[in-house]
ModelCIF file with pLDDT and N, C-alpha, C, O atoms, coordinates in Angstrom:
data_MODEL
#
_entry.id   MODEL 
#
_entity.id                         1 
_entity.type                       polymer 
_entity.pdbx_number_of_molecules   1 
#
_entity_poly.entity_id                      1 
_entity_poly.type                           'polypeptide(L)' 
_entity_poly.nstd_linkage                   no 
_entity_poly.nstd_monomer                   no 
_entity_poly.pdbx_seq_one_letter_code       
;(UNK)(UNK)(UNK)(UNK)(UNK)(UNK)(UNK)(UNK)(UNK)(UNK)(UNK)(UNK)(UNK)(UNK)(UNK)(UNK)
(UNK)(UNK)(UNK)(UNK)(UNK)(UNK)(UNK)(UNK)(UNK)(UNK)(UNK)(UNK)(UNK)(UNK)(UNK)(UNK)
(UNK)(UNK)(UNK)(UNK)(UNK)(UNK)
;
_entity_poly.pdbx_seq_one_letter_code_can   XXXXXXXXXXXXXXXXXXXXXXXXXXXXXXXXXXXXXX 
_entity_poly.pdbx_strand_id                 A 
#
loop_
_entity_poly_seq.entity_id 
_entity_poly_seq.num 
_entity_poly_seq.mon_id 
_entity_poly_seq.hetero 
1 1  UNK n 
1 2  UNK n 
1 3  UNK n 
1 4  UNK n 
1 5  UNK n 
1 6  UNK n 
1 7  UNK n 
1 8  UNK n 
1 9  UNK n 
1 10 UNK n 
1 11 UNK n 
1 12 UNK n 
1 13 UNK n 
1 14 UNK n 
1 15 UNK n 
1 16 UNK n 
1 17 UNK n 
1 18 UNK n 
1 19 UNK n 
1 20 UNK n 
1 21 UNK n 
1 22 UNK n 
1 23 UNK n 
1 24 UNK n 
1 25 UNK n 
1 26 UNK n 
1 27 UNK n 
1 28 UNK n 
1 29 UNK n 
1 30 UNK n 
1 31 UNK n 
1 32 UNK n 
1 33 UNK n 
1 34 UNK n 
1 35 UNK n 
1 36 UNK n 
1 37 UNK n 
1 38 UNK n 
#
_struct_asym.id          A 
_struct_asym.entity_id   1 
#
loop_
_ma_qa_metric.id 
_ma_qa_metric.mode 
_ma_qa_metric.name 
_ma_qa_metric.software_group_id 
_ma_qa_metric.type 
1 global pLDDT . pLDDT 
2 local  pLDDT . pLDDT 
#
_ma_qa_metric_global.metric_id      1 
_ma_qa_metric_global.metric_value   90.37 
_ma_qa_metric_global.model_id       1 
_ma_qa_metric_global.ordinal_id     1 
#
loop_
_ma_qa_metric_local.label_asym_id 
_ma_qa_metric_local.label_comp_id 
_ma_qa_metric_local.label_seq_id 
_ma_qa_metric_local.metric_id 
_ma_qa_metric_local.metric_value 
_ma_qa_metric_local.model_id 
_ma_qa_metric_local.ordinal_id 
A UNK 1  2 75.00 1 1  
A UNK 2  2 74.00 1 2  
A UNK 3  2 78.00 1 3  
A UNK 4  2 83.00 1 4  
A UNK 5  2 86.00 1 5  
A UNK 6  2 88.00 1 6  
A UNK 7  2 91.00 1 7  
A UNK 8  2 92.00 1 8  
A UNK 9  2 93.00 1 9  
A UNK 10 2 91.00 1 10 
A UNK 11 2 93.00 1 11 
A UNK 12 2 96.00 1 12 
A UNK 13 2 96.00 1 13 
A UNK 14 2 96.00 1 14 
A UNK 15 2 94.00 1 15 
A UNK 16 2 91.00 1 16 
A UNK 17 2 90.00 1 17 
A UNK 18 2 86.00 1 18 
A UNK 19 2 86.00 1 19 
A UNK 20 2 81.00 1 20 
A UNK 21 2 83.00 1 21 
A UNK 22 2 85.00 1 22 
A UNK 23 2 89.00 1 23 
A UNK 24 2 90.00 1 24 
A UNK 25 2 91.00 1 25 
A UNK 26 2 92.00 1 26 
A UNK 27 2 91.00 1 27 
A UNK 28 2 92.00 1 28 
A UNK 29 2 92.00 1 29 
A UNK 30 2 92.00 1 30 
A UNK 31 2 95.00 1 31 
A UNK 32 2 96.00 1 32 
A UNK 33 2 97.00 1 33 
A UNK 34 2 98.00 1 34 
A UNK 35 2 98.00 1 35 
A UNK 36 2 98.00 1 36 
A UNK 37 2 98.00 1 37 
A UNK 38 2 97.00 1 38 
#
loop_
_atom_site.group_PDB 
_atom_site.id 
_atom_site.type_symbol 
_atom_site.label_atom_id 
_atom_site.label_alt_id 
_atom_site.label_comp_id 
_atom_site.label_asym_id 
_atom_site.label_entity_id 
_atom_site.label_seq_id 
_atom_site.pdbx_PDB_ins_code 
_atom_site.Cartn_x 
_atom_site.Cartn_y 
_atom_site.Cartn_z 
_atom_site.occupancy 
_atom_site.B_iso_or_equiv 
_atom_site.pdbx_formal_charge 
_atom_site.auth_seq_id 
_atom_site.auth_comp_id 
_atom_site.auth_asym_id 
_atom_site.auth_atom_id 
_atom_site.pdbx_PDB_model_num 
ATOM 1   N N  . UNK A 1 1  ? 0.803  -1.209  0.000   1.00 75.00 ? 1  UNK A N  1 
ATOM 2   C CA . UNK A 1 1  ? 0.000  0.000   0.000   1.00 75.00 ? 1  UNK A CA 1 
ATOM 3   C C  . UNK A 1 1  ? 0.843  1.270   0.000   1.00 75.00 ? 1  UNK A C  1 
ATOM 4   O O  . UNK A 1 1  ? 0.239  2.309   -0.266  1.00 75.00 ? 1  UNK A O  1 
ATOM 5   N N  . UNK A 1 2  ? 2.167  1.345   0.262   1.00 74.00 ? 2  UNK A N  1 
ATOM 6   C CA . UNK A 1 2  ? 3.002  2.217   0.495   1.00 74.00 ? 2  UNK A CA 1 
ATOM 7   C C  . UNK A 1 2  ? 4.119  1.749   -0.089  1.00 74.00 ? 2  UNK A C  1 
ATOM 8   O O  . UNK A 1 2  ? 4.253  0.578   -0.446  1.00 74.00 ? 2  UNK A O  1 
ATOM 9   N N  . UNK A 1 3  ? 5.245  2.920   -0.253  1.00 78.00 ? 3  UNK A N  1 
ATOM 10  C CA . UNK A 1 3  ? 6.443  2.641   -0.727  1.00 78.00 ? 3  UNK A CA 1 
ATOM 11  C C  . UNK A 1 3  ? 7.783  3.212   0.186   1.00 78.00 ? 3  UNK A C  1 
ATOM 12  O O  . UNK A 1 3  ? 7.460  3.988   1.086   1.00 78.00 ? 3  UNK A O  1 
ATOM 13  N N  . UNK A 1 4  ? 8.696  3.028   0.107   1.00 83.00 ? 4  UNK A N  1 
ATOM 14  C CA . UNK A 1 4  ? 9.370  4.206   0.198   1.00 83.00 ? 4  UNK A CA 1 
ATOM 15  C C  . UNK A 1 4  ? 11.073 4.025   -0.331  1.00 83.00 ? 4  UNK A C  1 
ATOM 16  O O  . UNK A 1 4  ? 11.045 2.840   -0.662  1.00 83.00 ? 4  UNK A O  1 
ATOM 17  N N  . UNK A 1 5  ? 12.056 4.347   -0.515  1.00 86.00 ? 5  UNK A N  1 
ATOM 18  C CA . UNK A 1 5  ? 13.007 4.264   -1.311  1.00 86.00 ? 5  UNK A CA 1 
ATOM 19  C C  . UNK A 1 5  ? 14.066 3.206   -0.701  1.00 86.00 ? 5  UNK A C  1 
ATOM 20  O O  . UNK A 1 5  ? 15.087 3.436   -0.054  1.00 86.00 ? 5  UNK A O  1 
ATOM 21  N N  . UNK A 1 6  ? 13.530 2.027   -1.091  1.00 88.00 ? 6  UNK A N  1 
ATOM 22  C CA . UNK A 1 6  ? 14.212 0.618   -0.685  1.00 88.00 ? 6  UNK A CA 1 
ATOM 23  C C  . UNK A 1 6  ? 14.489 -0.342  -1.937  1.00 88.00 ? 6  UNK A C  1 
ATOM 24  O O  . UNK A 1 6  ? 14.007 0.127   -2.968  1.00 88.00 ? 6  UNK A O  1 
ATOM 25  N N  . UNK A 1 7  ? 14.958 -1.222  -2.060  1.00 91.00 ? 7  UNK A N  1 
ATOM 26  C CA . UNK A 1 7  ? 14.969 -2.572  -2.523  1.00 91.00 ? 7  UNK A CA 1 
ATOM 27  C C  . UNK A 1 7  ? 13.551 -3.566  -2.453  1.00 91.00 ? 7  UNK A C  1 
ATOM 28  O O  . UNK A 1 7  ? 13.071 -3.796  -1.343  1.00 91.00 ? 7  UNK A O  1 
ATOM 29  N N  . UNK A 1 8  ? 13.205 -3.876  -3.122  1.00 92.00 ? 8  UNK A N  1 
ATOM 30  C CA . UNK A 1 8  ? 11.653 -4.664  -3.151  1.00 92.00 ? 8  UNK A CA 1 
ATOM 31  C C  . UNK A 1 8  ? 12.158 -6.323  -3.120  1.00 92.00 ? 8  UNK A C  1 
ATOM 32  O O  . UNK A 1 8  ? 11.447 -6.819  -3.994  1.00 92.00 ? 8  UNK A O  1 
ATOM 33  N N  . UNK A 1 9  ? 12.956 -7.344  -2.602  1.00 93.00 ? 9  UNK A N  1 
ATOM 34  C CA . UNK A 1 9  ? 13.393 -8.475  -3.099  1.00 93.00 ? 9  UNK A CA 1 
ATOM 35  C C  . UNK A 1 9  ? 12.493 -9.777  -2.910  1.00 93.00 ? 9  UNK A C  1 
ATOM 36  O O  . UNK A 1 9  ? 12.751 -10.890 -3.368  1.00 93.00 ? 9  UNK A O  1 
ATOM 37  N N  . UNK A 1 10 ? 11.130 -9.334  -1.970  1.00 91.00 ? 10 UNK A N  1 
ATOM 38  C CA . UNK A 1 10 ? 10.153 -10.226 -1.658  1.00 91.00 ? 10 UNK A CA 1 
ATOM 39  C C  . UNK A 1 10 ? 9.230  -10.593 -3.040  1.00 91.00 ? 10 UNK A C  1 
ATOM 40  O O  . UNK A 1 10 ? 8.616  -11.609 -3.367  1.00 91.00 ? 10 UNK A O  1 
ATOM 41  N N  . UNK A 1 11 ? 9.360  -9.733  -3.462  1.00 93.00 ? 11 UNK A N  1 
ATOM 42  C CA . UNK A 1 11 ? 7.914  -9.861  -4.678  1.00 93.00 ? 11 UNK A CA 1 
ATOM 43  C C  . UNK A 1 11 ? 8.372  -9.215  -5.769  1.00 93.00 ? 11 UNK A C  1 
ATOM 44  O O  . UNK A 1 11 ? 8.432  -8.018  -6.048  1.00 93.00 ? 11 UNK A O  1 
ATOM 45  N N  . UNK A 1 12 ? 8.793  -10.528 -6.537  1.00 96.00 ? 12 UNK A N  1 
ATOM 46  C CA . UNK A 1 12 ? 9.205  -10.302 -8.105  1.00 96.00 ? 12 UNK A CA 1 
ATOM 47  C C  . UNK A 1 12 ? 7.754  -9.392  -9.000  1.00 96.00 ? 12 UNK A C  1 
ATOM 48  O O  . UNK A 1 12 ? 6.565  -9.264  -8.707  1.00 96.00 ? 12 UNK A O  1 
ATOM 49  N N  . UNK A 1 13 ? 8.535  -8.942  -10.081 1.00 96.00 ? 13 UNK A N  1 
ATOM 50  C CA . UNK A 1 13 ? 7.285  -8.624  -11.097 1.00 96.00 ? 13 UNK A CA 1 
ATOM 51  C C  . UNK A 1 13 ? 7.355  -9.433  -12.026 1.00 96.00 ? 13 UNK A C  1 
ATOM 52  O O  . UNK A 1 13 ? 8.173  -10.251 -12.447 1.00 96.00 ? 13 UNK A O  1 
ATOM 53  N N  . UNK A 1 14 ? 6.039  -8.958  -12.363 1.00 96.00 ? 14 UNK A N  1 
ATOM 54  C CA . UNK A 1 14 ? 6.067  -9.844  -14.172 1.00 96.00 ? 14 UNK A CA 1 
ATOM 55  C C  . UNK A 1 14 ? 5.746  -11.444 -14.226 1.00 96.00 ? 14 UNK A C  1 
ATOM 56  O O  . UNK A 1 14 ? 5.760  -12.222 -15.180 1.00 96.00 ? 14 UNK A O  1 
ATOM 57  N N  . UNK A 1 15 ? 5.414  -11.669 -12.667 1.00 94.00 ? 15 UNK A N  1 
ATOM 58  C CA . UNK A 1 15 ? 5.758  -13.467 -13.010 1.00 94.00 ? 15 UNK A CA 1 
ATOM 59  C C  . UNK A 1 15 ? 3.998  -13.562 -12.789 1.00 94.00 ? 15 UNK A C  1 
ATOM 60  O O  . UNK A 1 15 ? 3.627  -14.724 -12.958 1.00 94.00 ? 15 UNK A O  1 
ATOM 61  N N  . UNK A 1 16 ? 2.836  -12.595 -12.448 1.00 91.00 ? 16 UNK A N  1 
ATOM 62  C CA . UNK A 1 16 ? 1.571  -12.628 -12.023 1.00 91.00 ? 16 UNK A CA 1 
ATOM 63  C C  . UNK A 1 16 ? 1.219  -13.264 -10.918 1.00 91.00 ? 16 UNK A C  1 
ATOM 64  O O  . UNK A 1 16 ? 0.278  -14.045 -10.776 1.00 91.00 ? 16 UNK A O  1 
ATOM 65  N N  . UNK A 1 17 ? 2.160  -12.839 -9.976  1.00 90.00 ? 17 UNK A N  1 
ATOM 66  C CA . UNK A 1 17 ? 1.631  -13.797 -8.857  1.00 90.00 ? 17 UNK A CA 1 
ATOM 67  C C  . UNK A 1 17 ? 1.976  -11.916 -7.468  1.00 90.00 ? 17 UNK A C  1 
ATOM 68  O O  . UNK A 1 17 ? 2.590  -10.878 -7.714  1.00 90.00 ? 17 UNK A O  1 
ATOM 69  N N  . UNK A 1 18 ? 1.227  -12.357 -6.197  1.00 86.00 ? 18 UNK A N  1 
ATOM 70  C CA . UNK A 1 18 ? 1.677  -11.188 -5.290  1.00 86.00 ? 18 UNK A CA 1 
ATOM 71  C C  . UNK A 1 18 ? 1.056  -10.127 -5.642  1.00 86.00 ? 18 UNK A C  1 
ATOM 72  O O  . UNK A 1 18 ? 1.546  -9.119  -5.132  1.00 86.00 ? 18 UNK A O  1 
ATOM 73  N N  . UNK A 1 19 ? 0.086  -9.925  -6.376  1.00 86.00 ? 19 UNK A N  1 
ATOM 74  C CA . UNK A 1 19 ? -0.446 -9.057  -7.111  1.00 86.00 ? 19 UNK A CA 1 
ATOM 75  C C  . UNK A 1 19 ? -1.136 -8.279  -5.954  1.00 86.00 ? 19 UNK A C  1 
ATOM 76  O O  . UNK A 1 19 ? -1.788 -9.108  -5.319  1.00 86.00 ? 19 UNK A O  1 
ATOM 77  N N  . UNK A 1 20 ? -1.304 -6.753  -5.282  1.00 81.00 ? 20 UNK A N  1 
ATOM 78  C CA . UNK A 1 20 ? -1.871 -6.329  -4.880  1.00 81.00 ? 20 UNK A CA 1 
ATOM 79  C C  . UNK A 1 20 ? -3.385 -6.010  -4.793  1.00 81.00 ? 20 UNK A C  1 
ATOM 80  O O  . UNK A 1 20 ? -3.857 -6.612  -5.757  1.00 81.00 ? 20 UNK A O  1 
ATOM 81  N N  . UNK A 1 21 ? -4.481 -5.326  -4.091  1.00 83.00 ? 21 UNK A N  1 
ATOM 82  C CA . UNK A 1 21 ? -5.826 -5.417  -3.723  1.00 83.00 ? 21 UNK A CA 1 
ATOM 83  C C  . UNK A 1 21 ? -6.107 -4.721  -4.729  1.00 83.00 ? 21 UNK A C  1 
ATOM 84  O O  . UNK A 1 21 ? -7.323 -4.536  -4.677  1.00 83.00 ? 21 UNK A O  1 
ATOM 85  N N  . UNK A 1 22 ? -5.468 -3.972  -6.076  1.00 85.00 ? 22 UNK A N  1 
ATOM 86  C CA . UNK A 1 22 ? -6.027 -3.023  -6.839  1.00 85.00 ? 22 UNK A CA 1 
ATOM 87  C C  . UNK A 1 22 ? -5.652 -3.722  -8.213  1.00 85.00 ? 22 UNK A C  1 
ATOM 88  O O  . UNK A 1 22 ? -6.158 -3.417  -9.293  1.00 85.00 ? 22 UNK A O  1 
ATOM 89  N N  . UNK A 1 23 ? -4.411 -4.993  -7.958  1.00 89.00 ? 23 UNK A N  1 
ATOM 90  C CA . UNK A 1 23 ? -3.493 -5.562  -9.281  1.00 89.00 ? 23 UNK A CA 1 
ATOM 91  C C  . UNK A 1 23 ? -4.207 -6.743  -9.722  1.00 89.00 ? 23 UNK A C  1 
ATOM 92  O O  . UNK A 1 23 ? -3.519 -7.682  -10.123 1.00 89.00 ? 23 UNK A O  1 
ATOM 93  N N  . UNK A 1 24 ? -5.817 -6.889  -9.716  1.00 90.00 ? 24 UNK A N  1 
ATOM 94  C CA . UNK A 1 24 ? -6.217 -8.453  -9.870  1.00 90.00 ? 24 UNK A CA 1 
ATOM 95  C C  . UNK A 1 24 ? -5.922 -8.290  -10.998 1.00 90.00 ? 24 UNK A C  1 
ATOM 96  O O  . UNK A 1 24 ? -4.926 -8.991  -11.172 1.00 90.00 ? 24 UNK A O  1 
ATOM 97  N N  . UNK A 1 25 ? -6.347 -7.430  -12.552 1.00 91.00 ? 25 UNK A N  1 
ATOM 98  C CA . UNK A 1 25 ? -6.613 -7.709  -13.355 1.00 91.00 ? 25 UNK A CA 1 
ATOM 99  C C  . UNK A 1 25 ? -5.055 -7.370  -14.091 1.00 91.00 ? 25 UNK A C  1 
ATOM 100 O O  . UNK A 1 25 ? -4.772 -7.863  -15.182 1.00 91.00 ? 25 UNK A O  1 
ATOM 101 N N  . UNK A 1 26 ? -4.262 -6.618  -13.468 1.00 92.00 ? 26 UNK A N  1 
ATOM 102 C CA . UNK A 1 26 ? -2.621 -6.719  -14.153 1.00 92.00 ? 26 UNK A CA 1 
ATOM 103 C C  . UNK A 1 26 ? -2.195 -8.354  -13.862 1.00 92.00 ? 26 UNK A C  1 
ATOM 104 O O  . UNK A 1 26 ? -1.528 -8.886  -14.750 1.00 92.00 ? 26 UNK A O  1 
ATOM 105 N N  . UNK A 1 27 ? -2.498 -9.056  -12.833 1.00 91.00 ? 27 UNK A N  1 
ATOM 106 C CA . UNK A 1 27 ? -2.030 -10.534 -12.927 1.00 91.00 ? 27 UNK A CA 1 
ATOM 107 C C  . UNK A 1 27 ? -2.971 -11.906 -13.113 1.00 91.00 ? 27 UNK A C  1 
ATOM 108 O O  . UNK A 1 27 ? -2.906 -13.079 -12.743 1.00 91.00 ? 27 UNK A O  1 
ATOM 109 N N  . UNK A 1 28 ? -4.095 -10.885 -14.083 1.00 92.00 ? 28 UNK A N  1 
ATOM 110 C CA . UNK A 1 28 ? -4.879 -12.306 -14.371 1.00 92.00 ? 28 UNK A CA 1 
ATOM 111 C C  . UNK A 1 28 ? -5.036 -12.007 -15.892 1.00 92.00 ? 28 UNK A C  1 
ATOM 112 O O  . UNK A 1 28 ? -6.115 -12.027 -16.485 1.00 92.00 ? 28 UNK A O  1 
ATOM 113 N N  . UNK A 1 29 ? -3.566 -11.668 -16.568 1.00 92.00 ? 29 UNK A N  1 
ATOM 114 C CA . UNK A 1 29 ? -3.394 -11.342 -17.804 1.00 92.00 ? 29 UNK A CA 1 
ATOM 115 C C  . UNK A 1 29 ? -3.092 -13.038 -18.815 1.00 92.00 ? 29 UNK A C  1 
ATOM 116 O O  . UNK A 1 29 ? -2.222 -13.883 -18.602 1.00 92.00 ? 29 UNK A O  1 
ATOM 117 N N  . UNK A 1 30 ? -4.240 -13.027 -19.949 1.00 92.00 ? 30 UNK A N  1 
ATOM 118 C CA . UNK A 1 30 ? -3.146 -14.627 -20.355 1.00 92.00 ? 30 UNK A CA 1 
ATOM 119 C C  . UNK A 1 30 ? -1.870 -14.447 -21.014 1.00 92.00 ? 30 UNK A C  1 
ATOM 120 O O  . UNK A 1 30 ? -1.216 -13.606 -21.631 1.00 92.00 ? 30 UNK A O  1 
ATOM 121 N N  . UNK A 1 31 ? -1.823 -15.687 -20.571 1.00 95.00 ? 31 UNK A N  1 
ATOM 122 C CA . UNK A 1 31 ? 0.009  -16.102 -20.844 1.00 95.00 ? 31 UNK A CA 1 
ATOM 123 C C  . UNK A 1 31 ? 1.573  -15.627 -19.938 1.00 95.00 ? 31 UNK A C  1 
ATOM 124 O O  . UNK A 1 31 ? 2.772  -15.878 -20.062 1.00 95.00 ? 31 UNK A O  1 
ATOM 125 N N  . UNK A 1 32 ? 0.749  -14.854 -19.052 1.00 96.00 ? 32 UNK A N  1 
ATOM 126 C CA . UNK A 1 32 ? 1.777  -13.768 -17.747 1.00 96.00 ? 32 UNK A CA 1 
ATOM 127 C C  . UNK A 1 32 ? 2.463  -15.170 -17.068 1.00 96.00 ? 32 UNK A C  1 
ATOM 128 O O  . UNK A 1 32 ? 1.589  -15.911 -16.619 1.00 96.00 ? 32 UNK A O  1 
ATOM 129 N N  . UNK A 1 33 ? 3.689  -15.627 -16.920 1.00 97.00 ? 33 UNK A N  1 
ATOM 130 C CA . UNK A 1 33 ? 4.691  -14.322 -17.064 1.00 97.00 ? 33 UNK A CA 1 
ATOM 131 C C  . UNK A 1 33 ? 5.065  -14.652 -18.816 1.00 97.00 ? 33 UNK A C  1 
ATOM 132 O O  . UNK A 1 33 ? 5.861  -13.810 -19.229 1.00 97.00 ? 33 UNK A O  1 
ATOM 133 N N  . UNK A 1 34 ? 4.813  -15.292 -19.485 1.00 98.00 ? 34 UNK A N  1 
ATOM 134 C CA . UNK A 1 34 ? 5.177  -15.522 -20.580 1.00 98.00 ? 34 UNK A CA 1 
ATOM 135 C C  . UNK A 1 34 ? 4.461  -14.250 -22.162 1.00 98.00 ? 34 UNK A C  1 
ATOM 136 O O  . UNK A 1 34 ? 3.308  -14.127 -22.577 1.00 98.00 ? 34 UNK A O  1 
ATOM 137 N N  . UNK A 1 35 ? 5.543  -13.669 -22.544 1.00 98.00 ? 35 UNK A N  1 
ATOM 138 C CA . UNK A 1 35 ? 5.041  -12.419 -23.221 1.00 98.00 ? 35 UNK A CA 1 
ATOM 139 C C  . UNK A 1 35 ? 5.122  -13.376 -25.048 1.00 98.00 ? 35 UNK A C  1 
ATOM 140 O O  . UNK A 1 35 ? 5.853  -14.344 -25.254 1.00 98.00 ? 35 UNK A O  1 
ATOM 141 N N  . UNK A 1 36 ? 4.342  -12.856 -25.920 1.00 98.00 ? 36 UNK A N  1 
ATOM 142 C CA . UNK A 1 36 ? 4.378  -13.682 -27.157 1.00 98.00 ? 36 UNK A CA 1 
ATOM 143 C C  . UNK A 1 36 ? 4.143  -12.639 -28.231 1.00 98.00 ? 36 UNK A C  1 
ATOM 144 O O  . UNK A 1 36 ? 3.361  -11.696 -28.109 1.00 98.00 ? 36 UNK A O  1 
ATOM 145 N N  . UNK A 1 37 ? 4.895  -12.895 -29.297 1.00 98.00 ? 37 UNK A N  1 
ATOM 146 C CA . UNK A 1 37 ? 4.797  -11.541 -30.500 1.00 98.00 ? 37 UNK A CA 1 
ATOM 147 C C  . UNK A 1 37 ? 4.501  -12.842 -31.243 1.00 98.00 ? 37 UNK A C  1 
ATOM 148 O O  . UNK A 1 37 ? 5.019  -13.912 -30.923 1.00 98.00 ? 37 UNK A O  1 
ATOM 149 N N  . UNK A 1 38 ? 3.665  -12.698 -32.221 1.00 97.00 ? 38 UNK A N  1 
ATOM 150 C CA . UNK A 1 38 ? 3.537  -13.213 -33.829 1.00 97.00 ? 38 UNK A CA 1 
ATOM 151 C C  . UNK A 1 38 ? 3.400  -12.645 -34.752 1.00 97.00 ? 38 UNK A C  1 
ATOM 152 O O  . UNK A 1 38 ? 3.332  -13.230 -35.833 1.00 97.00 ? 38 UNK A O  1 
#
């Protein structure tokens, strides 16, 4: 809910998981953590 000017090493990004009370729909993206161009 807060930040302040630290190191974050508990909770990776990008992998869709840890997602905060506001982040459902940034980590219920398909194919996360896997990104795909065609």
């Amino acid at each position: 809910n807060t930040w302040t000017h630290i190191f974050y090493p508990s909770d990776p990004l990008w992998d869709g998981q840890g997602c905060g009370s506001i982040e459902t729909a940034c980590c219920n993206v398909p194919g996360i953590p896997w990104f795909h161009r065609d």
